[in-house]
C-alpha atoms as a PDB file:
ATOM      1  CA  UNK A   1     266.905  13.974 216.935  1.00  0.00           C
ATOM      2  CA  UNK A   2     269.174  11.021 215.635  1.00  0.00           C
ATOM      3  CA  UNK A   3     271.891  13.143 217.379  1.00  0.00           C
ATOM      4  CA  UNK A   4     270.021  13.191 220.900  1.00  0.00           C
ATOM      5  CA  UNK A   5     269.567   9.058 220.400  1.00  0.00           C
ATOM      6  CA  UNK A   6     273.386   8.593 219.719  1.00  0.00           C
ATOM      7  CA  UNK A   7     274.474  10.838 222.336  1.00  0.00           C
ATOM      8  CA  UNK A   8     272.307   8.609 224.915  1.00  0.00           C
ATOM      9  CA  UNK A   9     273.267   5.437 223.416  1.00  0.00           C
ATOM     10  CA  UNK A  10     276.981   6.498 224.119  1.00  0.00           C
ATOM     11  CA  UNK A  11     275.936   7.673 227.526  1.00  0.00           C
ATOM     12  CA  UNK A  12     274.060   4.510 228.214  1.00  0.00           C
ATOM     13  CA  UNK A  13     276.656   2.411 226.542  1.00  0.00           C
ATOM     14  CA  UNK A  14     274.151   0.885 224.702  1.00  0.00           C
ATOM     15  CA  UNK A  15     275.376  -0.261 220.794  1.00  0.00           C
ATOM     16  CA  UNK A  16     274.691   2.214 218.075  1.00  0.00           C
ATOM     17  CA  UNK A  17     272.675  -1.211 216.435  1.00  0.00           C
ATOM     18  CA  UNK A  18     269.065  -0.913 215.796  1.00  0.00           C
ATOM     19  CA  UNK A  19     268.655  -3.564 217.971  1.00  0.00           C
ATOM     20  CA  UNK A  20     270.774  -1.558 220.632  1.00  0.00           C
ATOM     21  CA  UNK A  21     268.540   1.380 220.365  1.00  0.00           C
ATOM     22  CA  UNK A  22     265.267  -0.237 220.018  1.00  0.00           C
ATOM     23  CA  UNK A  23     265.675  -2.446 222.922  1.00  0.00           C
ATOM     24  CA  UNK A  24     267.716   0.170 225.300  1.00  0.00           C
ATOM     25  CA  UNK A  25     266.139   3.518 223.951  1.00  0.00           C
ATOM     26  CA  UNK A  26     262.847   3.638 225.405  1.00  0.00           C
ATOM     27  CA  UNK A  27     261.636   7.485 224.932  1.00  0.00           C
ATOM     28  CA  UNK A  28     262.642   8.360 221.548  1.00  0.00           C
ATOM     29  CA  UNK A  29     259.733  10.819 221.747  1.00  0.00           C
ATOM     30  CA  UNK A  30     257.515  12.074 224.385  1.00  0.00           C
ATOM     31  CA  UNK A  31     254.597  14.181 225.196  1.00  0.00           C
ATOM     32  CA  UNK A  32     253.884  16.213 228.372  1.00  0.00           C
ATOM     33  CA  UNK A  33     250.066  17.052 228.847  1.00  0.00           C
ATOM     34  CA  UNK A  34     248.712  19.607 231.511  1.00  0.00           C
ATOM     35  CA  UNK A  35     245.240  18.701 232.886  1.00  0.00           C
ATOM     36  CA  UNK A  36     243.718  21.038 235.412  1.00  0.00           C
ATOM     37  CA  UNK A  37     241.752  18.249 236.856  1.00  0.00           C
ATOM     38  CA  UNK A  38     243.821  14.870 237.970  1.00  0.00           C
ATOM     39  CA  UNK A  39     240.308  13.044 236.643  1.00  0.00           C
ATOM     40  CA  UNK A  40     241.003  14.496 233.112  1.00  0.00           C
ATOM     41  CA  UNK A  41     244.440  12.911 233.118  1.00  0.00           C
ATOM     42  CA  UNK A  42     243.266   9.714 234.062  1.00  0.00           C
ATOM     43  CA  UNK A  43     240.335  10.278 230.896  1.00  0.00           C
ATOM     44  CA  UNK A  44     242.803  11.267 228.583  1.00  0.00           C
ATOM     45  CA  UNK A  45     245.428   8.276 229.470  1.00  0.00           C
ATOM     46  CA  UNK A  46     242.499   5.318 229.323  1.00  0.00           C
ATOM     47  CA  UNK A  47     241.647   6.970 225.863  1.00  0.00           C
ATOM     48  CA  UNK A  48     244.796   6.791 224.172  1.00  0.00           C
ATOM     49  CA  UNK A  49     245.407   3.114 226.128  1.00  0.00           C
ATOM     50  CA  UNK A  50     241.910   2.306 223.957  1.00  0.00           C
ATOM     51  CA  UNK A  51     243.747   2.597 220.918  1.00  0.00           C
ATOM     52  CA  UNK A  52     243.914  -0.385 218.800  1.00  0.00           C
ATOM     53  CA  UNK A  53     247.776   0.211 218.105  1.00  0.00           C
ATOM     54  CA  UNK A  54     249.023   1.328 221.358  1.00  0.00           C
ATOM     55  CA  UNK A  55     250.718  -0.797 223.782  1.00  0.00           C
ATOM     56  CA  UNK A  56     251.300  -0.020 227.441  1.00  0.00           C
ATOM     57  CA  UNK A  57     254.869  -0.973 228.380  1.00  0.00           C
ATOM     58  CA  UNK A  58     254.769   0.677 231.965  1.00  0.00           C
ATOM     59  CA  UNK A  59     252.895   2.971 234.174  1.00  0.00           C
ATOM     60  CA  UNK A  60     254.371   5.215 236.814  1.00  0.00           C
ATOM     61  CA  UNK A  61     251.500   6.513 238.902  1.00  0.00           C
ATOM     62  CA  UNK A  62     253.019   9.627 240.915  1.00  0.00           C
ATOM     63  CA  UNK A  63     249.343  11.115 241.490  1.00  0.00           C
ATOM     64  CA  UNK A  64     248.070   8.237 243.887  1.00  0.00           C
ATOM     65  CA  UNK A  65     251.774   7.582 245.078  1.00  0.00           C
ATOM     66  CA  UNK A  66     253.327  11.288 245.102  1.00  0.00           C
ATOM     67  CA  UNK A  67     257.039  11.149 245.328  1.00  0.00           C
ATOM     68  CA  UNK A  68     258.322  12.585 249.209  1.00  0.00           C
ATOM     69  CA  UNK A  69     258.608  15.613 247.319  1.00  0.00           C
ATOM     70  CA  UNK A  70     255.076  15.906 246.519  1.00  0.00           C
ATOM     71  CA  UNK A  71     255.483  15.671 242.844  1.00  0.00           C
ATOM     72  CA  UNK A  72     252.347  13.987 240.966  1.00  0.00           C
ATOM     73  CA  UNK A  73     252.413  13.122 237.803  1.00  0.00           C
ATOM     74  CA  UNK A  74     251.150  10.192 235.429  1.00  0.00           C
ATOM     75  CA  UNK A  75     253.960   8.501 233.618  1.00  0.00           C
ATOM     76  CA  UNK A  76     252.993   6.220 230.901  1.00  0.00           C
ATOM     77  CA  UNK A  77     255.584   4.482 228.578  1.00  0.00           C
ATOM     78  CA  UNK A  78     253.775   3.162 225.319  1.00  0.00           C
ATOM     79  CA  UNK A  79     254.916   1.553 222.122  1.00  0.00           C
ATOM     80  CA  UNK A  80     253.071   3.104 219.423  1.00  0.00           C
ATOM     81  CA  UNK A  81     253.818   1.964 215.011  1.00  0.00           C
ATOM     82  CA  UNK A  82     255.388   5.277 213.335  1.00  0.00           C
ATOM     83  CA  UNK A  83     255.700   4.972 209.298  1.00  0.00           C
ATOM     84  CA  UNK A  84     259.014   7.616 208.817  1.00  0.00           C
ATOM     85  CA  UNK A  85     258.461   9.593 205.366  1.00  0.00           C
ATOM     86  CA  UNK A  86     261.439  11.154 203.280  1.00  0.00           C
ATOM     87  CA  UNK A  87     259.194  14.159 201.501  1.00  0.00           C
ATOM     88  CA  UNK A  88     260.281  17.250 199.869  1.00  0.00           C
ATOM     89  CA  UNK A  89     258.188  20.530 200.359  1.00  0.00           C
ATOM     90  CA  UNK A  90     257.131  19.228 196.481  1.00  0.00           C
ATOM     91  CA  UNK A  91     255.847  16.485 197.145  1.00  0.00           C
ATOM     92  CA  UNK A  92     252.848  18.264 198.791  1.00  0.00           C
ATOM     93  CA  UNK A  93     251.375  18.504 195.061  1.00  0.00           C
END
């Protein structure tokens, strides 16, 4: 929410700017995916890094470099083009 982003801009004392946000802000969404099989993950992320409009910004490999912990996990940080809408239930036709 626009509320979440401001409260971690403050946090972050980043400026409430666009620019602020859009060059401190870094996960204004994100997705967690649950593959049984570590081989699906690694499927899944090369087909959504195949997309014409995504961009790879960084990748955080904690499956072939498990944190001491033993936490494993794939990490990727992409920069995908959203087109925001203002629609009212309406507008559906």
């Amino acid at each position: 929410s626009m509320d979440g982003i401001f409260k971690k801009a403050k946090k972050k004392n980043i400026p409430i700017t666009m620019e602020g946000i859009e060059e401190g802000i870094r996960d204004i969404a994100g997705v967690r995916v649950i593959c049984s099989f570590p081989e699906d993950i690694y499927m899944l992320a090369d087909c959504l890094l195949k997309q014409d409009d995504v961009v790879l910004v960084e990748r955080k490999d904690y499956i072939k470099n498990p944190k001491p912990s033993g936490y494993r996990s794939l990490h990727l940080i992409i920069e995908i083009p959203i087109f925001p809408q203002n629609r009212k239930e309406d507008d559906e036709g």
